[in-house]
C-alpha atoms as a PDB file:
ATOM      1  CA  UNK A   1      86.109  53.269 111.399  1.00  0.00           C
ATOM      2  CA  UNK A   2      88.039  50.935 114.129  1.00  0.00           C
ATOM      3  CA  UNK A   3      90.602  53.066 116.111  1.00  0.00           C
ATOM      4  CA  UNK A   4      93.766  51.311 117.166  1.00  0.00           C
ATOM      5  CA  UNK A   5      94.210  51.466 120.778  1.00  0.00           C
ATOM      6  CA  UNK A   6      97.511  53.834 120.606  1.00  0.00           C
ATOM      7  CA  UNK A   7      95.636  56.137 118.090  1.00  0.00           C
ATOM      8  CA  UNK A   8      95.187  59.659 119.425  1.00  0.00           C
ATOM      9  CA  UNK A   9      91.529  60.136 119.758  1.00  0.00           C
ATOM     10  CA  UNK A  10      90.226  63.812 119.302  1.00  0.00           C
ATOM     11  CA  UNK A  11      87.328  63.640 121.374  1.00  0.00           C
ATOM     12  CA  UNK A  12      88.662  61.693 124.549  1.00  0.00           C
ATOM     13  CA  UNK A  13      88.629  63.313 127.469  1.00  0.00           C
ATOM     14  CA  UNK A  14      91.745  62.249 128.418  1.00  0.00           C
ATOM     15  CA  UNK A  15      93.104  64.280 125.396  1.00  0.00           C
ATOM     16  CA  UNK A  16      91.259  67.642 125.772  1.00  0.00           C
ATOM     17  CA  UNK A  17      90.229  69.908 128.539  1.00  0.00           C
ATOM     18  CA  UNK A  18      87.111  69.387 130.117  1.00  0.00           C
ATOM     19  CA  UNK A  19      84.940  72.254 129.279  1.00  0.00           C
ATOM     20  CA  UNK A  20      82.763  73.947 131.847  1.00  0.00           C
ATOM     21  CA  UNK A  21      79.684  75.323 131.227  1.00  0.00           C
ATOM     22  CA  UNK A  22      79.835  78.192 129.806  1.00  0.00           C
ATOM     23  CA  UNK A  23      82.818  76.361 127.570  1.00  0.00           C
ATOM     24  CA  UNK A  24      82.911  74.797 124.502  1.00  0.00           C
ATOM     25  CA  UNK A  25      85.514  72.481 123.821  1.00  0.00           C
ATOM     26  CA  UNK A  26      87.348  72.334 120.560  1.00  0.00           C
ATOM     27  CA  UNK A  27      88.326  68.616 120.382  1.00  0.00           C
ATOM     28  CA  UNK A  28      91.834  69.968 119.056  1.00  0.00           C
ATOM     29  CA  UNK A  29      94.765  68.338 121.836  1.00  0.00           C
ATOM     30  CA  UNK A  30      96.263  71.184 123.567  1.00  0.00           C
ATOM     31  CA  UNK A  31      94.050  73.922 122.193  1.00  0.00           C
ATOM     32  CA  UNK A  32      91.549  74.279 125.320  1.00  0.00           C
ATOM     33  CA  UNK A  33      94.060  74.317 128.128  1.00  0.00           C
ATOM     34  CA  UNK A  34      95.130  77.573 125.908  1.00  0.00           C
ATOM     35  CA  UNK A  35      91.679  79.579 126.494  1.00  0.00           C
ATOM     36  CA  UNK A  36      90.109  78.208 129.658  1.00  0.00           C
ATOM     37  CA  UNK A  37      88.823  74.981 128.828  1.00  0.00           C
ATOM     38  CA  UNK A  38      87.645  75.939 125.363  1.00  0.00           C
ATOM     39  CA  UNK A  39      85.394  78.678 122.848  1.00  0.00           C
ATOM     40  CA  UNK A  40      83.143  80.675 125.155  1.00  0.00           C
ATOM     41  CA  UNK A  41      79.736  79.632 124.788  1.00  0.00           C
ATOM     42  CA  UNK A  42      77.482  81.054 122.117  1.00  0.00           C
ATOM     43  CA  UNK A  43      80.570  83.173 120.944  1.00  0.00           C
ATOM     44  CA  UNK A  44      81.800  83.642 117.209  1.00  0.00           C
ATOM     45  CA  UNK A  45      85.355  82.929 117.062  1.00  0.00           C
ATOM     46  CA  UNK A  46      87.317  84.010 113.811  1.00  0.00           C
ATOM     47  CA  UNK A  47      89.964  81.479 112.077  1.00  0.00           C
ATOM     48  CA  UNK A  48      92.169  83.058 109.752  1.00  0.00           C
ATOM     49  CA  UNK A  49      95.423  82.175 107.917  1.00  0.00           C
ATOM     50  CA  UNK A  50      96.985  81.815 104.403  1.00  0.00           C
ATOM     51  CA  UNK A  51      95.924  78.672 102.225  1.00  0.00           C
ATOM     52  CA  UNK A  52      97.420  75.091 103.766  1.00  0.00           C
ATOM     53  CA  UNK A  53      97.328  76.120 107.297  1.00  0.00           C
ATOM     54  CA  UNK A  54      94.375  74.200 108.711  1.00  0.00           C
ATOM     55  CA  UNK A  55      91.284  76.039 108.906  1.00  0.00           C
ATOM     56  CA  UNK A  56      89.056  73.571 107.075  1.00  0.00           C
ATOM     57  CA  UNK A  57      90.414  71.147 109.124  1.00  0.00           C
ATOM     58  CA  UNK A  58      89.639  72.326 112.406  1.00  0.00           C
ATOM     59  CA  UNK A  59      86.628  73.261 111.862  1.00  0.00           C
ATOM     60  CA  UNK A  60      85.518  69.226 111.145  1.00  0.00           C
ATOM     61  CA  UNK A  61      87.305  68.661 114.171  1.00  0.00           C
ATOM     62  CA  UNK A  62      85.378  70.695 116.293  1.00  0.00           C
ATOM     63  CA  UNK A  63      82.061  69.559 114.597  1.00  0.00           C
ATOM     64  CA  UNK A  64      83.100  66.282 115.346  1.00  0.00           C
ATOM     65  CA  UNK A  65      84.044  66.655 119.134  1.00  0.00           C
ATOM     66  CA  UNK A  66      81.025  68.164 119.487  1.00  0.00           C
ATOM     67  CA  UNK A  67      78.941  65.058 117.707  1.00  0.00           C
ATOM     68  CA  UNK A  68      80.456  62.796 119.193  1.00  0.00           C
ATOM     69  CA  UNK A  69      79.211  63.953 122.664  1.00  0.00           C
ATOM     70  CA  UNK A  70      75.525  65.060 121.980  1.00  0.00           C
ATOM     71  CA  UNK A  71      76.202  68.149 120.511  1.00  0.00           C
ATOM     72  CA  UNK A  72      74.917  68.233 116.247  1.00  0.00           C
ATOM     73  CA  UNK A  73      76.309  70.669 114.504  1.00  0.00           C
ATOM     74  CA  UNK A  74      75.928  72.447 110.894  1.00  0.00           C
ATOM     75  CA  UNK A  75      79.312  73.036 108.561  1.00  0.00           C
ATOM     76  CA  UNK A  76      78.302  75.986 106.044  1.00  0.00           C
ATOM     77  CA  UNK A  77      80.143  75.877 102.589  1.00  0.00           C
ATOM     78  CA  UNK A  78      79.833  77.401  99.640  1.00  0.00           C
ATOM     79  CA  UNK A  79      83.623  76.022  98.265  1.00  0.00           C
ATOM     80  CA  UNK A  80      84.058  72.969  98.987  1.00  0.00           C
ATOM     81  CA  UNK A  81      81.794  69.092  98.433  1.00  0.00           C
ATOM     82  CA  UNK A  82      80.615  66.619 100.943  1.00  0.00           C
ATOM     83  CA  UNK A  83      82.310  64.700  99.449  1.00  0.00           C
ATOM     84  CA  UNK A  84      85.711  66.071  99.972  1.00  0.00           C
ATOM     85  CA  UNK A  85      84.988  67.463 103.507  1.00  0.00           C
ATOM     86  CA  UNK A  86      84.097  63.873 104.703  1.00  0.00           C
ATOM     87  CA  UNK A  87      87.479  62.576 102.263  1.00  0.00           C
ATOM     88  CA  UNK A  88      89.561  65.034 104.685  1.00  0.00           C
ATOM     89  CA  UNK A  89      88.510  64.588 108.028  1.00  0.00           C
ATOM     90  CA  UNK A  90      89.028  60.630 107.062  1.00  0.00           C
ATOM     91  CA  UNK A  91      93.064  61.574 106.651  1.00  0.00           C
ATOM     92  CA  UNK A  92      93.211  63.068 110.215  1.00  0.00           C
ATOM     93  CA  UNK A  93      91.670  60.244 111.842  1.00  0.00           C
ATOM     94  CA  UNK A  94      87.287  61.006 111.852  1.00  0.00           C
ATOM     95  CA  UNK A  95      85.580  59.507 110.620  1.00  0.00           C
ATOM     96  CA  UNK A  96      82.337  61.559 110.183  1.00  0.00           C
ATOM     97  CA  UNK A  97      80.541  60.016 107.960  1.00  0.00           C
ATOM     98  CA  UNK A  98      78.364  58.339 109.873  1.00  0.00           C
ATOM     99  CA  UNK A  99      77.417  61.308 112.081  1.00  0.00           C
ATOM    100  CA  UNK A 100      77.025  62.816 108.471  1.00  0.00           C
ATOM    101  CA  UNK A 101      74.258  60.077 107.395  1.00  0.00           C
ATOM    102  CA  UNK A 102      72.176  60.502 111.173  1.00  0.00           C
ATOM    103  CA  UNK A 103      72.648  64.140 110.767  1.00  0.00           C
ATOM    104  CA  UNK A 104      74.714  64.675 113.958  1.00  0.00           C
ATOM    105  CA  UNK A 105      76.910  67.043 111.254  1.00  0.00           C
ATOM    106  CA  UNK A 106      74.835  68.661 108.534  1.00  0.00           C
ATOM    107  CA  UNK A 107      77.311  69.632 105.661  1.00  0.00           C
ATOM    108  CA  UNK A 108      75.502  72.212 103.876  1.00  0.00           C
ATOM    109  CA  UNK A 109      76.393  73.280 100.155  1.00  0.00           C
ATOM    110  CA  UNK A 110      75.919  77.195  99.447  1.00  0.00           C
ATOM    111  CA  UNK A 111      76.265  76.865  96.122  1.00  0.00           C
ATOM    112  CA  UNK A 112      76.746  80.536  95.042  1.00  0.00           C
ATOM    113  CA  UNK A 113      78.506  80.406  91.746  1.00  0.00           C
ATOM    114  CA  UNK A 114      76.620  82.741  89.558  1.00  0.00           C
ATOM    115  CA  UNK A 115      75.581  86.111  89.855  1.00  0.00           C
ATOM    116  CA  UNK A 116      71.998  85.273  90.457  1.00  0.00           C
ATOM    117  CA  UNK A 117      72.569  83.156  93.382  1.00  0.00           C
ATOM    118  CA  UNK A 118      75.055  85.652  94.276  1.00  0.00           C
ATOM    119  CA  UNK A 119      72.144  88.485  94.263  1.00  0.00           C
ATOM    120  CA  UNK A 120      70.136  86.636  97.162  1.00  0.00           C
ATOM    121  CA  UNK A 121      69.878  88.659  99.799  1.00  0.00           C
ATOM    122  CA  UNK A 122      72.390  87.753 102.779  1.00  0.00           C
ATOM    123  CA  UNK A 123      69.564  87.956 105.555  1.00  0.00           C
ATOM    124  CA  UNK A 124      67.437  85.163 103.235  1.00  0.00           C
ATOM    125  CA  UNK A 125      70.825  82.744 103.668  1.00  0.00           C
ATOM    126  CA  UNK A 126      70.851  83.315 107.211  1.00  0.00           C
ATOM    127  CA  UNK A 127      67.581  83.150 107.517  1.00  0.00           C
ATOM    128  CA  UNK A 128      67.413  79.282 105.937  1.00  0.00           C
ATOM    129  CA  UNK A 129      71.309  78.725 108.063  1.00  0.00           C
ATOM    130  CA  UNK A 130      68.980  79.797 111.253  1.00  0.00           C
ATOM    131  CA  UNK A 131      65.891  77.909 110.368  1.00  0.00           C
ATOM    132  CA  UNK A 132      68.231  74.359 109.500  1.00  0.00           C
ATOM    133  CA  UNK A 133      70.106  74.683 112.733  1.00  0.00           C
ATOM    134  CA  UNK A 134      67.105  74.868 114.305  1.00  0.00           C
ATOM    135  CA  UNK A 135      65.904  71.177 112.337  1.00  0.00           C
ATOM    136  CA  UNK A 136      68.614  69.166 113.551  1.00  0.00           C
ATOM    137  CA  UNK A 137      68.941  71.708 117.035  1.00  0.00           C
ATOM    138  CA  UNK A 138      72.385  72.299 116.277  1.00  0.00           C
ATOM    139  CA  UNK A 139      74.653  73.471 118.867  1.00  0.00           C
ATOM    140  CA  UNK A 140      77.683  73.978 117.034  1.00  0.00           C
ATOM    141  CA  UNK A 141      78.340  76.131 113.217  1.00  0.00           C
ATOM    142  CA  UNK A 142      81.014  76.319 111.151  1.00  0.00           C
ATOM    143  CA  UNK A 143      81.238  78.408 107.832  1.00  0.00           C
ATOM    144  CA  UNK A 144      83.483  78.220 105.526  1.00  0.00           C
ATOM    145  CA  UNK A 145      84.864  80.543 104.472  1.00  0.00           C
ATOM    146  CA  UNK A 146      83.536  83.966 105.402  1.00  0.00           C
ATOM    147  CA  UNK A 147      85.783  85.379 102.646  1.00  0.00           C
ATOM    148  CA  UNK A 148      83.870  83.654 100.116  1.00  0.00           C
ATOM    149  CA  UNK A 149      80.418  84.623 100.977  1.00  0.00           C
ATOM    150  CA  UNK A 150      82.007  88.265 101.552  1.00  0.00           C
ATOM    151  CA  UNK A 151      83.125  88.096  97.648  1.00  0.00           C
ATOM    152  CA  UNK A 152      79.689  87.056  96.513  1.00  0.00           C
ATOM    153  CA  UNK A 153      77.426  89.112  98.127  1.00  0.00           C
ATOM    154  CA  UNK A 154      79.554  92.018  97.741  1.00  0.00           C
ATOM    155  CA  UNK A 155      79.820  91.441  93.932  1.00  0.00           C
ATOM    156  CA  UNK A 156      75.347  90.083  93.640  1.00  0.00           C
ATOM    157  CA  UNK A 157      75.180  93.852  95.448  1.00  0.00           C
ATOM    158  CA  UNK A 158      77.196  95.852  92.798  1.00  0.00           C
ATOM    159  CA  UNK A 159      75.563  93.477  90.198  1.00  0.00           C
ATOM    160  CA  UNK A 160      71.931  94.211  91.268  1.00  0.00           C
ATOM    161  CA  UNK A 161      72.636  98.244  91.453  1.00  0.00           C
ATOM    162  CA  UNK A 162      75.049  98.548  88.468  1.00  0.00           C
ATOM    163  CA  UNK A 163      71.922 100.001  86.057  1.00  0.00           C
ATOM    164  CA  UNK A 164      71.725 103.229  88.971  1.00  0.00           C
ATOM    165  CA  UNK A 165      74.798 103.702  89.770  1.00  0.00           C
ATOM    166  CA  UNK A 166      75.466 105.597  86.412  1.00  0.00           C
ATOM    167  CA  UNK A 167      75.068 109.343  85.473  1.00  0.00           C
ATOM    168  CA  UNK A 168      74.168 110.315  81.921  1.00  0.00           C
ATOM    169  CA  UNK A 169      76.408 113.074  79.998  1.00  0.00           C
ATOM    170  CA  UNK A 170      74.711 114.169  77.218  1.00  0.00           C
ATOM    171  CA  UNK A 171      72.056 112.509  75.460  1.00  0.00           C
ATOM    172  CA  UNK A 172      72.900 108.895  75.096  1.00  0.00           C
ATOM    173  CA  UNK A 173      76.145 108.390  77.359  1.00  0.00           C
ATOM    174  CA  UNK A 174      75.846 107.072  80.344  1.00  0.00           C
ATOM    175  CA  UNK A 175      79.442 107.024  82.740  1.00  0.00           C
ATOM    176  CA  UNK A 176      79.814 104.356  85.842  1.00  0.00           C
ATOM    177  CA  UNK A 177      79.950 105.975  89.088  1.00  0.00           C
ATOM    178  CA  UNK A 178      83.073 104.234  91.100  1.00  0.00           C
ATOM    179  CA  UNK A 179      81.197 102.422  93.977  1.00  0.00           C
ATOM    180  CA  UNK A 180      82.937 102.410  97.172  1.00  0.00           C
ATOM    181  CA  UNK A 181      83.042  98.556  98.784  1.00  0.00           C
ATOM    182  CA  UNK A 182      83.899  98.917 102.229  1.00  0.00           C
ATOM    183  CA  UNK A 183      80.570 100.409 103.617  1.00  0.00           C
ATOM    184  CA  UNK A 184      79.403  97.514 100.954  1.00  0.00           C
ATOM    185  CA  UNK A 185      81.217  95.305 102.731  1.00  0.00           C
ATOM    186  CA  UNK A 186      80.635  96.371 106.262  1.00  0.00           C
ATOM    187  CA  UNK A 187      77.192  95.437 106.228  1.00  0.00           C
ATOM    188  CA  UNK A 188      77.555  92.239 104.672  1.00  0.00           C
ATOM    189  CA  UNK A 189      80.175  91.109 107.507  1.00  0.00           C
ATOM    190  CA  UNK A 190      77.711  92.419 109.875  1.00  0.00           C
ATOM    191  CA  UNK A 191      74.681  90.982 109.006  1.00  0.00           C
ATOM    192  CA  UNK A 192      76.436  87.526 108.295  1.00  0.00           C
ATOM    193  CA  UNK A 193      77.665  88.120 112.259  1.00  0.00           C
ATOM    194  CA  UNK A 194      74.378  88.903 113.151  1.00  0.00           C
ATOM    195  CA  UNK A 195      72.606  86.026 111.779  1.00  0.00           C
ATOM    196  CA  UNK A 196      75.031  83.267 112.859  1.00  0.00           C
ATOM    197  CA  UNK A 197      74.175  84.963 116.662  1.00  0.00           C
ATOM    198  CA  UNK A 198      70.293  84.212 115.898  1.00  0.00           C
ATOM    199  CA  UNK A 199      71.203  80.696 115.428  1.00  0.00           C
ATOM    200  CA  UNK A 200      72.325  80.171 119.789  1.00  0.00           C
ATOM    201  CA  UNK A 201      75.117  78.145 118.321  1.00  0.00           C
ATOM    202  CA  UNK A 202      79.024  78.765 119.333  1.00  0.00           C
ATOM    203  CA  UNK A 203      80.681  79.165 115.815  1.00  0.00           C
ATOM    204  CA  UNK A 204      83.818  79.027 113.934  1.00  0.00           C
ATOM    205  CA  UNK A 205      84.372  81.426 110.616  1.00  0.00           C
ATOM    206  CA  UNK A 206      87.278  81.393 108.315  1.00  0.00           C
ATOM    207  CA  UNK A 207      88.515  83.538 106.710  1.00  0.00           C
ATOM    208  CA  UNK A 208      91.501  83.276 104.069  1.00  0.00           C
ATOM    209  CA  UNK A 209      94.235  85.759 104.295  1.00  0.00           C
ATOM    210  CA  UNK A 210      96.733  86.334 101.221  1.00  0.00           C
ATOM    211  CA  UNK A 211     100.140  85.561 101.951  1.00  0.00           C
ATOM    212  CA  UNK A 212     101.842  88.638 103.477  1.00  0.00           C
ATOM    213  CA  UNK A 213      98.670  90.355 103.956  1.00  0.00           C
ATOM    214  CA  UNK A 214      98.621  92.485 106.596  1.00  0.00           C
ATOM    215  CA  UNK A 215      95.298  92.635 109.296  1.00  0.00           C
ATOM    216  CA  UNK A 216      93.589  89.551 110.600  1.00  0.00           C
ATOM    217  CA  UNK A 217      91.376  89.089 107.660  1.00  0.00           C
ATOM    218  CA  UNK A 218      90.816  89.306 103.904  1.00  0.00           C
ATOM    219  CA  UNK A 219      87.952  91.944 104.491  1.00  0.00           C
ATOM    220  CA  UNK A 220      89.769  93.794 107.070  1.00  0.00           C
ATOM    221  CA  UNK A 221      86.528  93.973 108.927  1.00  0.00           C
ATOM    222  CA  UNK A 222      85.064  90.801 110.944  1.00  0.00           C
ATOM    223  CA  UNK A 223      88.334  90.735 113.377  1.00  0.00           C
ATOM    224  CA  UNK A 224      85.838  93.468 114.848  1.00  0.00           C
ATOM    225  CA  UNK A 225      82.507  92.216 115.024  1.00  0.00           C
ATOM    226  CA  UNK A 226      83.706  88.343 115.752  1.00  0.00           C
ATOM    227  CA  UNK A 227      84.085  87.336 119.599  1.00  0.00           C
ATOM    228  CA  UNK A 228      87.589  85.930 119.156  1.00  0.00           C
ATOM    229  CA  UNK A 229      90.417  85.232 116.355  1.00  0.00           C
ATOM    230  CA  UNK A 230      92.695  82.652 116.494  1.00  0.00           C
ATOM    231  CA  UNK A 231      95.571  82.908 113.983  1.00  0.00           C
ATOM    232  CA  UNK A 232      97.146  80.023 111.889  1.00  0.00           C
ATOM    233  CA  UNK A 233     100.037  80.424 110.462  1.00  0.00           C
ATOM    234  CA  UNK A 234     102.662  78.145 108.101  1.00  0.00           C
ATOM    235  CA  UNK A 235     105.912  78.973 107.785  1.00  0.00           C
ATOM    236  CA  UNK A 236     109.002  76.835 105.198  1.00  0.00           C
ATOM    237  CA  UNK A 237     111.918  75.776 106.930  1.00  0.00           C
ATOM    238  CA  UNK A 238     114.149  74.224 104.822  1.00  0.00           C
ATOM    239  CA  UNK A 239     112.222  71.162 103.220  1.00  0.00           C
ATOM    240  CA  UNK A 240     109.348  71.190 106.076  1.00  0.00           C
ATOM    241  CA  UNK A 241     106.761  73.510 106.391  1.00  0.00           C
ATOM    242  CA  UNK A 242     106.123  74.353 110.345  1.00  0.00           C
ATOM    243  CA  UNK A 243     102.395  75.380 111.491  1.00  0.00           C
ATOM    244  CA  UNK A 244     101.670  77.493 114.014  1.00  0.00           C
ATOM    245  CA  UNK A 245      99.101  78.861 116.167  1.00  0.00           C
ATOM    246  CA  UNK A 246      98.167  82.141 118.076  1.00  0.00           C
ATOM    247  CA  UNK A 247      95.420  83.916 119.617  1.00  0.00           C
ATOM    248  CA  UNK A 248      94.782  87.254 118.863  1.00  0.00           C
ATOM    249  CA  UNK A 249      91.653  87.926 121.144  1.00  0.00           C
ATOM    250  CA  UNK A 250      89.091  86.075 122.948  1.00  0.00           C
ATOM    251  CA  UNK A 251      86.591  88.272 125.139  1.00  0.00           C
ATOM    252  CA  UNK A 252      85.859  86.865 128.480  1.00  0.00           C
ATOM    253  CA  UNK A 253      88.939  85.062 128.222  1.00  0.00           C
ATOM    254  CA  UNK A 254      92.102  84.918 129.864  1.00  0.00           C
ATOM    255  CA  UNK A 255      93.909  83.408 127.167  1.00  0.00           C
ATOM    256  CA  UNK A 256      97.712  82.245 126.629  1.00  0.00           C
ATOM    257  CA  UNK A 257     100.188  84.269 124.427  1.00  0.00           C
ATOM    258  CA  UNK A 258     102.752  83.375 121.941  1.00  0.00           C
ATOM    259  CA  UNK A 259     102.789  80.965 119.214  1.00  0.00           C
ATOM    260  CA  UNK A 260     102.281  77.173 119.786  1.00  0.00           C
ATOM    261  CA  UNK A 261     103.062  74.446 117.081  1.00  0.00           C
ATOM    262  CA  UNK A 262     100.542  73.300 115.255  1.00  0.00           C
ATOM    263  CA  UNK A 263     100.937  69.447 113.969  1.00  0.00           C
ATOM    264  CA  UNK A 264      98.151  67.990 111.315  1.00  0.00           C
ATOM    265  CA  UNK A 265      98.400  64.102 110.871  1.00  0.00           C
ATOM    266  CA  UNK A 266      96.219  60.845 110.766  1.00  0.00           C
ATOM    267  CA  UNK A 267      95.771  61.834 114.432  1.00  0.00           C
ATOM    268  CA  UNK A 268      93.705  65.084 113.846  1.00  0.00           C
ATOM    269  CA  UNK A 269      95.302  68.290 114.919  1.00  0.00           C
ATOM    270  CA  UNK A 270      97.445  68.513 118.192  1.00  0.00           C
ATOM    271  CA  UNK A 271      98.656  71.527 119.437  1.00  0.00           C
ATOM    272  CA  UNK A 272     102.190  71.336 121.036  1.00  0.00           C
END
């Protein structure tokens, strides 16, 4: 897609940080300068926030940044189409599909609607996530959204033990036992954590928070295992709705407080 001159461009390096290293830039204008050039290297960064707030978005930005300049990268979904993912990032200004058809970006389709695709195991996904990163030598991952693939798994695991986890009273009755998630749960986020480390790539997760919820995440749980967590936020003023973003931790990092606008136009993300 033809860029007019006076069209912010995501991935100039006039417009972002120059990462060193052992950084990994995001591609988002004024994010980088925020965290020392950029995501740390081989880290696992968290992106949480309510519905409308971005996440999606950055996450294409960053896979594009990082295609643009040699780096191919994998976006993990199990929510939303190709179709619609490429449709987005063309309203803020990449145009991805292209690096889409020369696999530079490998959208990848999780498609994990019923409760037998729900019941494979989470160490077989990562294991085919880790084994297609490696294809295209990916150095960059996004999934999206954590939450989701949290929901499945947790429900294909209750699903697959629900005929044991009864006791019989009497002869023919047989009485659920309540299941506690959150050791459930616990593993799942962990072993979802622990393959996207396998793959040597420096990913994004999202994860979708319910508005007012407390914690930084629906599961309560990867805030902890994930190197950083960057919050987005969206807040109604009136008749505008103002975006905003905050870091919450990034190890290794000596990383700005406070919260910094957040705009999302044809010009990709900007942080002000």
């Amino acid at each position: 897609m033809p860029r007019d001159k006076h069209v912010y461009n995501p991935v100039s390096p006039n417009n972002t940080q120059m990462a060193t290293a052992d950084r990994v830039r995001s591609g988002v204008k004024g994010l980088d300068a925020l965290i020392e050039g950029g995501f740390p290297k081989n880290s696992i960064t968290l992106i949480s926030g309510p519905p409308g707030t971005g996440k999606s978005l950055l996450c294409l930005q960053y896979l594009y940044c990082g295609a643009m300049h040699g780096e191919p990268g994998m976006y993990v979904t199990s929510e939303q189409s190709k179709e619609d993912l490429m449709s987005n990032a063309e309203k803020i200004g990449l145009d991805i599909k292209p690096l889409v058809d020369k696999e530079k970006i490998v959208i990848w389709q999780e498609d994990l609607n019923t409760t037998e695709q729900a019941m494979v195991s989470v160490d077989n996904l990562m294991d085919a996530v880790k084994d297609e990163a490696r294809r295209i030598k990916a150095k960059r991952l996004a999934v999206d959204s954590l939450s989701s693939l949290i929901n499945v798994f947790t429900l294909g695991h209750m699903a697959k033990d629900a005929d044991s986890n009864t006791i019989e009273i009497g002869k023919t009755k047989l009485v659920p036992i309540v299941i506690d998630e959150q050791p459930i749960v616990r593993t799942i986020v962990w072993d979802i954590i622990d393959g996207l480390r396998k793959t040597g790539c420096t990913c994004l997760v999202t994860s979708e928070l319910l508005q007012g919820q407390n914690g930084f995440s629906r599961d309560s749980i990867s805030e902890f295992e994930t190197d950083g967590v960057v919050m987005l936020e969206a807040e109604v003023v009136g008749e505008d709705l103002h975006r905003n973003v905050r870091f919450v931790k990034m190890r290794g990092t000596a990383m700005r407080g406070g919260r910094y606008g957040l705009e999302i136009s044809g010009k990709g993300l900007i942080v002000k």
